[in-house]
Protein backbone atom coordinates (compact mmCIF):
# COMPACT_ATOMS: atom_id res chain seq x y z
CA UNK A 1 0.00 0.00 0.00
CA UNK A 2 2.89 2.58 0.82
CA UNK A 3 4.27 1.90 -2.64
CA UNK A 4 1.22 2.31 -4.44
CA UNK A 5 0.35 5.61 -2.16
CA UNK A 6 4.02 6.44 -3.11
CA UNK A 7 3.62 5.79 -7.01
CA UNK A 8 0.05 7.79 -7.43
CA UNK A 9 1.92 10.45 -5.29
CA UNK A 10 5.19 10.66 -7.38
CA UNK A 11 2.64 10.44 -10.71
CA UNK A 12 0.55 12.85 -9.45
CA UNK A 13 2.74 15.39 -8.78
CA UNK A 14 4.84 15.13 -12.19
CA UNK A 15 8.26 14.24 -10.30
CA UNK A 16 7.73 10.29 -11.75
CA UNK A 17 7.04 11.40 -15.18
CA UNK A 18 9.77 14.44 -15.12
CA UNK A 19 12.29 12.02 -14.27
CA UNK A 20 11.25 9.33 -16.84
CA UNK A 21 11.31 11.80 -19.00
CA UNK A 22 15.24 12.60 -18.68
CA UNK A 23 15.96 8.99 -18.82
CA UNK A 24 14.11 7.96 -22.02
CA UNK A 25 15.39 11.01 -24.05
CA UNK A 26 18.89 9.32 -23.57
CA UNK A 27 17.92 6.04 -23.82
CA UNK A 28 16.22 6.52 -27.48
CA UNK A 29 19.83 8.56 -28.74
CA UNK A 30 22.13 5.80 -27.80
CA UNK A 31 19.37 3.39 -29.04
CA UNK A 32 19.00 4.77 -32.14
CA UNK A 33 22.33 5.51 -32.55
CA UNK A 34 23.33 2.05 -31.96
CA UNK A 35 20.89 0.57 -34.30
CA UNK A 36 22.43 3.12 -36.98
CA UNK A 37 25.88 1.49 -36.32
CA UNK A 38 24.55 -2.13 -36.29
CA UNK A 39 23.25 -2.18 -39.50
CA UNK A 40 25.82 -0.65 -41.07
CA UNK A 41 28.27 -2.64 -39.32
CA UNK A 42 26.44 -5.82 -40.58
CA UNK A 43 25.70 -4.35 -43.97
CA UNK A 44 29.86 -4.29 -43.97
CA UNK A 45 29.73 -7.78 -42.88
CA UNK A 46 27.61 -9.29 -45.32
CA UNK A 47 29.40 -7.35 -48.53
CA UNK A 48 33.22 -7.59 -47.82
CA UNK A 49 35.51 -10.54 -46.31
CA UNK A 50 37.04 -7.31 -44.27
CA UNK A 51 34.01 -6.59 -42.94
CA UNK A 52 32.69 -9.93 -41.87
CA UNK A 53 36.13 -10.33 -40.29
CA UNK A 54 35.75 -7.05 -38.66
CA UNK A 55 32.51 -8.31 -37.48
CA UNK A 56 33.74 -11.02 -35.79
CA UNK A 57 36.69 -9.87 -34.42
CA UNK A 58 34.85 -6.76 -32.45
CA UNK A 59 31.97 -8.88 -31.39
CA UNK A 60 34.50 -11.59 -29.33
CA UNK A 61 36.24 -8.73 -27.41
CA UNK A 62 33.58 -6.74 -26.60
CA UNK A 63 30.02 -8.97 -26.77
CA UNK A 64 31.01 -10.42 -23.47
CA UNK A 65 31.82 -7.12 -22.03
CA UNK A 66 29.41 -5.66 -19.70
CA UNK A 67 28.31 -1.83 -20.73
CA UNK A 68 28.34 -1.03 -17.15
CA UNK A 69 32.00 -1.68 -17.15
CA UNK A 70 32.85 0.60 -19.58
CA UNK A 71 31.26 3.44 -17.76
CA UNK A 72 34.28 4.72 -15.66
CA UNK A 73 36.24 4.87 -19.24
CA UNK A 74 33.28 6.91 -20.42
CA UNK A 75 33.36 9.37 -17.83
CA UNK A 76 36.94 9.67 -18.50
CA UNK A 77 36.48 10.44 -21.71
CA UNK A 78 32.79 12.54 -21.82
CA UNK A 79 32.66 13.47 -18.46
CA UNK A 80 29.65 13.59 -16.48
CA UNK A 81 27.39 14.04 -18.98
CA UNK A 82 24.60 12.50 -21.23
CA UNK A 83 27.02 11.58 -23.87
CA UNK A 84 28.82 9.28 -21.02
CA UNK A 85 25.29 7.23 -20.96
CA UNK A 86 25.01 7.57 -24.48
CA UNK A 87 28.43 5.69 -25.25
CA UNK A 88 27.70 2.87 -22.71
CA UNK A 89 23.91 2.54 -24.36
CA UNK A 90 25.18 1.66 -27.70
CA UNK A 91 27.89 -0.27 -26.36
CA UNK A 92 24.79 -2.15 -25.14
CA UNK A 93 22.85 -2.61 -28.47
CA UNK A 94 25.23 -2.40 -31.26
CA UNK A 95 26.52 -6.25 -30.39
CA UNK A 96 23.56 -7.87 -29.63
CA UNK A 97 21.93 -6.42 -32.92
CA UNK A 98 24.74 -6.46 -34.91
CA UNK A 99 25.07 -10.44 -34.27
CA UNK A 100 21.45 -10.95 -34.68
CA UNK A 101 21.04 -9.38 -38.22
CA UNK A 102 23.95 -10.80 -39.48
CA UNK A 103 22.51 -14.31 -38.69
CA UNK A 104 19.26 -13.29 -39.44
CA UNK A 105 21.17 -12.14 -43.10
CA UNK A 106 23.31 -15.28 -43.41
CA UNK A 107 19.70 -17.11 -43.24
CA UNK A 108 18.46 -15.57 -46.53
CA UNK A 109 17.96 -18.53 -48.63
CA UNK A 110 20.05 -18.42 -51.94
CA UNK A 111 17.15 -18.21 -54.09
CA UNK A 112 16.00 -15.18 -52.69
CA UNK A 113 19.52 -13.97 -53.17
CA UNK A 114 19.51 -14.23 -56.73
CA UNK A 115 16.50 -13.12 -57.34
CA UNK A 116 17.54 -9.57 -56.22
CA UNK A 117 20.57 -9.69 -58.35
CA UNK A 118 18.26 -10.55 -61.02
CA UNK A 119 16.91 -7.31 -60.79
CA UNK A 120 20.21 -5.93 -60.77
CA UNK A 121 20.42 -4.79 -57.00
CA UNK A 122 23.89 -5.38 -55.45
CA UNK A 123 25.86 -3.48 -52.31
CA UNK A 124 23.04 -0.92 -49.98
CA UNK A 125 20.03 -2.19 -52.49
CA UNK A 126 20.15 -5.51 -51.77
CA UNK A 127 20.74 -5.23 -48.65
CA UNK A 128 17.17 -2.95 -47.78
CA UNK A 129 15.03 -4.86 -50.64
CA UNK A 130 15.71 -8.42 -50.08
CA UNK A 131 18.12 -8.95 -46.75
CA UNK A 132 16.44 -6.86 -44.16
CA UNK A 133 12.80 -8.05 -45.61
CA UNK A 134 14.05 -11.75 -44.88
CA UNK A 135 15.79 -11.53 -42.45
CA UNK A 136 13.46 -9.25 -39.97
CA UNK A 137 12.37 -12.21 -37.77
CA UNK A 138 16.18 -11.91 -36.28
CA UNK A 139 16.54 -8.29 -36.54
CA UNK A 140 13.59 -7.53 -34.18
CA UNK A 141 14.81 -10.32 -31.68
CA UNK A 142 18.18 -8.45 -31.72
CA UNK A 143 16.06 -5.16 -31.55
CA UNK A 144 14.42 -6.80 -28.24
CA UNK A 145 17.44 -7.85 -27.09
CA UNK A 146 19.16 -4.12 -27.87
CA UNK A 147 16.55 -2.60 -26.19
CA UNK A 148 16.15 -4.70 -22.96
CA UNK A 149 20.31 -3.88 -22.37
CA UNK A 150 20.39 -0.24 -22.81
CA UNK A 151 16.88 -0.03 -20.42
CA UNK A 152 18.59 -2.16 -17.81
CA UNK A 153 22.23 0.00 -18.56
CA UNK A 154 20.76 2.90 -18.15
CA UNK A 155 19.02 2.45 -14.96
CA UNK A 156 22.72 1.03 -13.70
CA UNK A 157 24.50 3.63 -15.22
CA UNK A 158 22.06 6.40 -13.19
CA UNK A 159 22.63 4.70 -10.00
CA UNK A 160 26.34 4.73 -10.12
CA UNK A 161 27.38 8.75 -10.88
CA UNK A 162 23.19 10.14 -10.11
CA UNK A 163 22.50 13.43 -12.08
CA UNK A 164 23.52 14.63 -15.46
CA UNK A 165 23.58 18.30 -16.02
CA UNK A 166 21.67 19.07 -13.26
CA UNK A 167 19.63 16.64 -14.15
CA UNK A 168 18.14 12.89 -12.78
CA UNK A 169 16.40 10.37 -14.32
CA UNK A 170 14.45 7.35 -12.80
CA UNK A 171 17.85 5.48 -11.98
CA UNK A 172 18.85 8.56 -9.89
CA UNK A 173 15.37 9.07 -8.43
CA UNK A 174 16.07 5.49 -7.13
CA UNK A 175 19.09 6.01 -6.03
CA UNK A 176 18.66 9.01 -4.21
CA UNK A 177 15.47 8.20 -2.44
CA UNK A 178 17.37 5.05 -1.59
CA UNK A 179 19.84 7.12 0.31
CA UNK A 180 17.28 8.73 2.10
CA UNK A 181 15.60 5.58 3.12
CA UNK A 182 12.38 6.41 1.60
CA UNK A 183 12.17 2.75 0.68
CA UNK A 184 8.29 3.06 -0.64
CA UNK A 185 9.90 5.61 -3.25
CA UNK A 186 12.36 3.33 -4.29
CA UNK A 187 9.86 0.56 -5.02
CA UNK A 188 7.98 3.16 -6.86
CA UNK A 189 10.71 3.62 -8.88
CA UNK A 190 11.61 0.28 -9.54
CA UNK A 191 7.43 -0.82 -10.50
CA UNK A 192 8.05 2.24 -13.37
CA UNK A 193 10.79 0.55 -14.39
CA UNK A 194 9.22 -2.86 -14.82
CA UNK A 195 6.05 -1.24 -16.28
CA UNK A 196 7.79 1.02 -18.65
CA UNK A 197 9.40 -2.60 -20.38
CA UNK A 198 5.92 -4.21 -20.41
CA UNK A 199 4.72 -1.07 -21.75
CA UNK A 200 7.40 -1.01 -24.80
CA UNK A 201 7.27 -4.97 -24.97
CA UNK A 202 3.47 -4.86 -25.71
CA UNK A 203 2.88 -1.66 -27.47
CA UNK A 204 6.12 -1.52 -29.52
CA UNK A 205 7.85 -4.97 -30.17
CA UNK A 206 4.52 -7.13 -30.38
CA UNK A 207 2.51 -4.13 -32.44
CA UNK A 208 5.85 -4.30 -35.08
CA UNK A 209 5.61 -8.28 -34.91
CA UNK A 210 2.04 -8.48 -35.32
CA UNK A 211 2.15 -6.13 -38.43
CA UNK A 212 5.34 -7.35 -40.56
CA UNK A 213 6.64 -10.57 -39.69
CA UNK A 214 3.36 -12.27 -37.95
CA UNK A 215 1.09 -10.57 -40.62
CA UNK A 216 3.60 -11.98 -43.49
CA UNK A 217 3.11 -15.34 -42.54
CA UNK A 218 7.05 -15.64 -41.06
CA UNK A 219 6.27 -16.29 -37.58
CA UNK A 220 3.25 -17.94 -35.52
């Protein structure tokens, strides 16, 4: 009841929203700029041998490295600053993604291959007419994936160095109300959290499934 009475209060008076606010403007720039890298990463990969040993070579050392780690090395290098969560959020998607799309590529059956050649698409074309139609399946489990790392990153990432130009987002709102032992605030916090990925899970993810890949006949 005192978390509920603390939710409704932290709603009600805008501080909830405010500070989910902060944290989702950062989370969609490293988000979207990781996707940007991803796929052109993985459109490298699937053109050149370079690439596809690129590829491979970046996703062994750092796949298995936590973004969280890397954090102190961004603040070295951005400071405290947005741009310090932004470089530890793509961090977080670009592998995951990058790996999924490229498997989800290297699944394109040869026939469908050839029949874009046919038609006299090669490099970029062929790659956003047939690969990325085909292979979609993969590249929205990888955009799932993505996603559910830089959420749970960023949330770390707030808790460890707080406020970013003066500003806090849910992570710090936890943290902070954790330090003042207002512990119905911090399970406030943490119930936005969990409702803000059901929210993006079933409005976002399952509305893009149900109207490409489900509604093509790809996946049950």
């Amino acid at each position: 009841m005192q978390t509920a009475a603390a939710l409704y209060d932290g709603l009600l008076s805008g501080e909830l929203p405010a500070k989910v606010g902060v944290s989702l403007v950062v989370l969609l720039k490293g988000y979207l700029l990781g996707i940007v890298l991803a796929f052109g990463l993985t459109s490298l990969a699937v053109s050149t041998q370079i690439g596809r040993d690129l590829l491979s070579s970046l996703t062994s050392m750092f796949n298995p490295l936590p973004a969280i780690a890397l954090l102190p090395l961004a603040l070295l290098w951005f400071g405290l600053g947005d741009n310090s969560l932004i470089f530890v959020l793509v961090h977080s998607v670009l592998w995951a993604l990058a790996l999924n799309t490229y498997a989800g590529f290297m699944g394109v059956s040869e026939t469908l291959r050839m029949a874009g050649r046919n038609y006299g698409l090669r490099g970029l074309r062929l790659v956003v007419y047939i690969l990325i139609p085909a292979a979609l399946p993969s590249i929205l489990s990888g955009l799932k994936i993505g996603w559910a790392f830089a959420w749970r990153t960023l949330i770390a990432a707030e808790l460890v160095f707080g406020a970013t130009s003066g500003k806090g987002g849910l992570g710090w709102y936890i943290f902070q109300n954790r330090n003042e032992l207002y512990t119905d605030k911090v399970f406030a916090g943490l119930a936005v959290v969990i409702l803000i990925g059901l929210l993006v899970e079933s409005l976002v993810f399952n509305t893009l499934e149900r109207v490409t890949v489900r509604r093509w006949g790809m996946q049950r």
